[in-house]
Protein backbone atom coordinates (compact mmCIF):
# COMPACT_ATOMS: atom_id res chain seq x y z
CA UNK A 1 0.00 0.00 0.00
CA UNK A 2 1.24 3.47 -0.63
CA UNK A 3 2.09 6.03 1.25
CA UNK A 4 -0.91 8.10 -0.30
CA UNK A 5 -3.34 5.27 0.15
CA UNK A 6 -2.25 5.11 3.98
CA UNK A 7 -3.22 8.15 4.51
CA UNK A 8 -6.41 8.54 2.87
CA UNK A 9 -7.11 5.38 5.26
CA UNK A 10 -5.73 7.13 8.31
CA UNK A 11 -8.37 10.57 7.31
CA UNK A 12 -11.04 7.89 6.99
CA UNK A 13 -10.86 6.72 10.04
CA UNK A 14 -10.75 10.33 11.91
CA UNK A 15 -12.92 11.83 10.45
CA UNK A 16 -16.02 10.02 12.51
CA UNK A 17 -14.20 10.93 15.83
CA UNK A 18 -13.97 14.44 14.52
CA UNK A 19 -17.95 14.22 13.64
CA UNK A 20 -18.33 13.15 16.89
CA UNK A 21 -16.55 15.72 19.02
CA UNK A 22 -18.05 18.36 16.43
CA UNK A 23 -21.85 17.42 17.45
CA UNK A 24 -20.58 16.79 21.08
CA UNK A 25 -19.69 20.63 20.93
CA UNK A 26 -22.93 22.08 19.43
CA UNK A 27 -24.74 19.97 21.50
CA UNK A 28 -22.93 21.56 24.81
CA UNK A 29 -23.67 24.75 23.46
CA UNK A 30 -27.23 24.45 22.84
CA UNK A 31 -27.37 23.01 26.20
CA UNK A 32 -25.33 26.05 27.42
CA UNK A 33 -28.30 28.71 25.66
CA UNK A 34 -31.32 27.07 26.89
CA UNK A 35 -29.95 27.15 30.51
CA UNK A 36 -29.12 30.40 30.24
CA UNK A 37 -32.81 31.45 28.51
CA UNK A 38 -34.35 29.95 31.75
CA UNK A 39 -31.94 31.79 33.82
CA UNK A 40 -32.44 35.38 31.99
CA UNK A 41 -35.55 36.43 33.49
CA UNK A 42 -35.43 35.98 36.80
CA UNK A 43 -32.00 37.21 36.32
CA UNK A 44 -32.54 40.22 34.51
CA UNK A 45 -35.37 40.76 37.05
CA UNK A 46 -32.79 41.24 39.75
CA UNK A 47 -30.93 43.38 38.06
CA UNK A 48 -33.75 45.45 37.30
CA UNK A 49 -34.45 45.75 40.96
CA UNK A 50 -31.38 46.25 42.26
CA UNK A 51 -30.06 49.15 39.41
CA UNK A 52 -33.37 50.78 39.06
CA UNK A 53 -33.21 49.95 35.18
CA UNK A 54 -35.65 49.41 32.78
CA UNK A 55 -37.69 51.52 35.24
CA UNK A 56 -37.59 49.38 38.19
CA UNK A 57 -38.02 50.67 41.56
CA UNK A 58 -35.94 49.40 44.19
CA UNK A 59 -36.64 47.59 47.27
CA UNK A 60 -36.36 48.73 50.85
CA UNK A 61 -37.33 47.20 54.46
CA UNK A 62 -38.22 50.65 55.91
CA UNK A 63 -38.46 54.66 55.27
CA UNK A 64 -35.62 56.94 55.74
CA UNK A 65 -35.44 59.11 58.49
CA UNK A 66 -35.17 61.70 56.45
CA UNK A 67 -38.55 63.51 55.42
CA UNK A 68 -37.95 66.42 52.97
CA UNK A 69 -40.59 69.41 52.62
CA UNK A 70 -39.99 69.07 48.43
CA UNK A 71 -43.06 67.27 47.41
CA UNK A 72 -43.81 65.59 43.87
CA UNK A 73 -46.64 64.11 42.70
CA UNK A 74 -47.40 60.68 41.92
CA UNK A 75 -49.67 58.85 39.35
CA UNK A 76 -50.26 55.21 39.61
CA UNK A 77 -51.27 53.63 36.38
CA UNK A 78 -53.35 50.26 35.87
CA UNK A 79 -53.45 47.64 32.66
CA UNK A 80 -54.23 44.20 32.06
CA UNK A 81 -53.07 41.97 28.67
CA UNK A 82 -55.62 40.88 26.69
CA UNK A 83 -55.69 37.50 28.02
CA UNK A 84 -56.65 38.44 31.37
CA UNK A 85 -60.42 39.08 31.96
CA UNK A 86 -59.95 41.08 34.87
CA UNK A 87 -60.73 44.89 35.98
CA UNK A 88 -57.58 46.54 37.13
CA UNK A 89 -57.65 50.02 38.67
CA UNK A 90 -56.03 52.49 41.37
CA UNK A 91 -58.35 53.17 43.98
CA UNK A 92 -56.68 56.65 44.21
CA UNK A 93 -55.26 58.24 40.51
CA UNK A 94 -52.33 60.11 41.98
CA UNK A 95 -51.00 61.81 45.19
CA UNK A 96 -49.20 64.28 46.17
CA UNK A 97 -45.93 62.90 48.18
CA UNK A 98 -42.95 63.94 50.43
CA UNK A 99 -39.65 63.10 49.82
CA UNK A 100 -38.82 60.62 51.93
CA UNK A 101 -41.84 59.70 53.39
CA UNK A 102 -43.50 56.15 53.54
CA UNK A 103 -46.64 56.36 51.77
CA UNK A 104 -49.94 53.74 51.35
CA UNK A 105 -51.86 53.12 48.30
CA UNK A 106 -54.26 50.75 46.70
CA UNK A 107 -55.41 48.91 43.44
CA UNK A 108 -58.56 46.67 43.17
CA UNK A 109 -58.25 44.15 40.95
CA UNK A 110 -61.90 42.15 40.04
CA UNK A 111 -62.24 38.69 37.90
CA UNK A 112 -65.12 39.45 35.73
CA UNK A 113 -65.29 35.91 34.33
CA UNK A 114 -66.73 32.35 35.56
CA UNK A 115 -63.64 30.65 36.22
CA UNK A 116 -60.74 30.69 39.12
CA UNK A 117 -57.76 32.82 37.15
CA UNK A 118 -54.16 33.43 38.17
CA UNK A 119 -52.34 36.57 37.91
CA UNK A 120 -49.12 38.08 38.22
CA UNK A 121 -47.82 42.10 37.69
CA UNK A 122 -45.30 43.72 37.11
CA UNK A 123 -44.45 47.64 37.27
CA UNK A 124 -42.02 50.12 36.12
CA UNK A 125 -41.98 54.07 36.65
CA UNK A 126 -41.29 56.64 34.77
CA UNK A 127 -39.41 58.52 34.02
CA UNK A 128 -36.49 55.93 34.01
CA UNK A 129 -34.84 58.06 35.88
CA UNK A 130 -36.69 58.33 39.19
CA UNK A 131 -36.86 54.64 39.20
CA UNK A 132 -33.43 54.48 41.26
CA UNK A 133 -35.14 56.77 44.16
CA UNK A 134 -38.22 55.21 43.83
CA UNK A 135 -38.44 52.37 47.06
CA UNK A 136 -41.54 50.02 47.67
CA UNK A 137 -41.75 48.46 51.09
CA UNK A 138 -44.77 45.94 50.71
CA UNK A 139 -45.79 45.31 47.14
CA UNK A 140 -47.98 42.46 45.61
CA UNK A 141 -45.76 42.67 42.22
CA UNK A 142 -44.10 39.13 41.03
CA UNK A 143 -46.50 37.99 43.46
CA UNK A 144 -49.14 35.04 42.37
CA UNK A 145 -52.80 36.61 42.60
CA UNK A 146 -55.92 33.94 42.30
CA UNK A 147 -59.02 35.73 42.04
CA UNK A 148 -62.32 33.23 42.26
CA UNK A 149 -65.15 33.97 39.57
CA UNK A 150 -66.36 37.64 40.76
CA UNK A 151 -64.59 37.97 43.28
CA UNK A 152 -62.36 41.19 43.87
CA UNK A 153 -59.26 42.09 45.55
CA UNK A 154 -57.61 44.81 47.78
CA UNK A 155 -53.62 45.08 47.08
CA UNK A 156 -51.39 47.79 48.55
CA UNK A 157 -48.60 49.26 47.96
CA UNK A 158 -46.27 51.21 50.43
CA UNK A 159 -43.37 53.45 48.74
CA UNK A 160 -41.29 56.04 49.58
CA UNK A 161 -38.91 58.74 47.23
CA UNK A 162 -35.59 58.28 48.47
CA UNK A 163 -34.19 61.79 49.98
CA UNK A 164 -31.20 61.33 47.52
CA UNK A 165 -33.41 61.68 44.29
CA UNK A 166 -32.60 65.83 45.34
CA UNK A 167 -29.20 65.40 45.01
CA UNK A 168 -29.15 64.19 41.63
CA UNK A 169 -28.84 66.95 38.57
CA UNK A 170 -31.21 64.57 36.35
CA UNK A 171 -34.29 64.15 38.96
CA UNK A 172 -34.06 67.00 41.77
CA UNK A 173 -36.78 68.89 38.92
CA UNK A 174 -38.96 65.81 38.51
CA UNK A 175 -42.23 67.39 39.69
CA UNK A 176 -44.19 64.23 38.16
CA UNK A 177 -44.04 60.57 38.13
CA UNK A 178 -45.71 57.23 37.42
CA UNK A 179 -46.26 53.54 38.81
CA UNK A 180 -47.64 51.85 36.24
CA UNK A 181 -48.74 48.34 36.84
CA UNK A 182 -49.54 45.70 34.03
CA UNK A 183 -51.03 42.06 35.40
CA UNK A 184 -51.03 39.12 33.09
CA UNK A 185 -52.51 35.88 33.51
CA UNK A 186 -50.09 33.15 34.78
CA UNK A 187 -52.12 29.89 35.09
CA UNK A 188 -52.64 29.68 31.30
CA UNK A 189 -52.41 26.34 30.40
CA UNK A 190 -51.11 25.11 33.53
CA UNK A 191 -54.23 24.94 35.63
CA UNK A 192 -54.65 27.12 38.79
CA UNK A 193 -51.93 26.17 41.11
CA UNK A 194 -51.98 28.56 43.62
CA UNK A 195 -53.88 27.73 46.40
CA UNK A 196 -57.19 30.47 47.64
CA UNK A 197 -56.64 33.32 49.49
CA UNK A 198 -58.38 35.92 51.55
CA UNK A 199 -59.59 38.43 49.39
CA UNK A 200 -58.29 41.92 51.03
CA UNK A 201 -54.73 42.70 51.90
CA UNK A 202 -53.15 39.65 50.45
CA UNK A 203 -49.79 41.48 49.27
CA UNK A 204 -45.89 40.36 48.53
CA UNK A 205 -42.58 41.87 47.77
């Protein structure tokens, strides 16, 4: 046998084991994606939280000590997705707030149709900006809500300005600024799973 023939042999016979290690790769990869598409959200969620990006207020166990005489004035904003046969609304539009300052508010959410539904919201506020400043203490947000056919629902929401946002060249002027809520059903196609609930002051964080 020649030289040449051994060699075309000798490529023959790599060339599977090269295949193999090939697919073996992609196949890691994939793997490597789809782990990392599950891990996105609740990923990018904490960063959200924790920057203030994207809109995202931040999270606090208690008000500053700090109470500021500057007020602004707040909106809160209600929305449901299609999906979701629900009535959604602030039980106050806006208020008038002190930097600072814990503060109470409320949305009522009601399940106009004849079946148990799950839902979950989420918020932002604008503008972007204020988001970093803006603190919630007790918030039902990324919190399961089952609502049984008619019934309706009490959740509030206690937030407070953070005395820095008046330090900052890009907010101290803010004299306006939203919480906008969205709710979207999360038991679609996966049966109700959450268990009932009372239906006033049922809140999370």
């Amino acid at each position: 046998m020649t030289k040449d023939n051994e060699r075309s042999e000798e490529t023959k016979e790599r060339k599977p084991s090269r295949h193999g290690f090939v697919a073996l790769s992609l196949a890691a990869v994939v793997a490597g994606m789809v782990g990392l598409s599950f891990a996105a959200v609740p990923l990018y969620r904490i960063f959200c939280q924790q920057t203030g990006y994207a809109g995202t207020p931040q999270r606090a166990d208690v008000a500053p000590d700090e109470v500021s005489d500057h007020t602004v004035n707040v909106r809160f904003d209600a929305n449901t997705m299609p999906d979701l046969p629900w009535s959604f609304e602030p039980e106050t539009n806006e208020m008038t707030v002190r930097i600072g300052a814990s503060n109470l508010a409320f949305f009522k959410a009601t399940n106009n149709s004849d079946e148990p539904i799950v839902g979950t919201a989420v918020f932002n506020v604008a503008p972007n900006s204020a988001a970093q400043y803006f603190n919630k203490i007790q918030c039902f947000c990324f919190t399961e809500q089952r609502l049984e056919p008619g019934e309706s629902m009490e959740m509030p929401v206690t937030f407070f300005i953070e005395p820095k946002f008046l330090d900052n060249v890009s907010t101290k002027h803010i004299s306006d600024i939203t919480l906008s809520y969205t709710f979207y059903r999360s038991d679609k196609g996966q049966g109700v799973a959450a268990a009932p609930t009372e239906s006033k002051g049922k809140s999370g964080s």
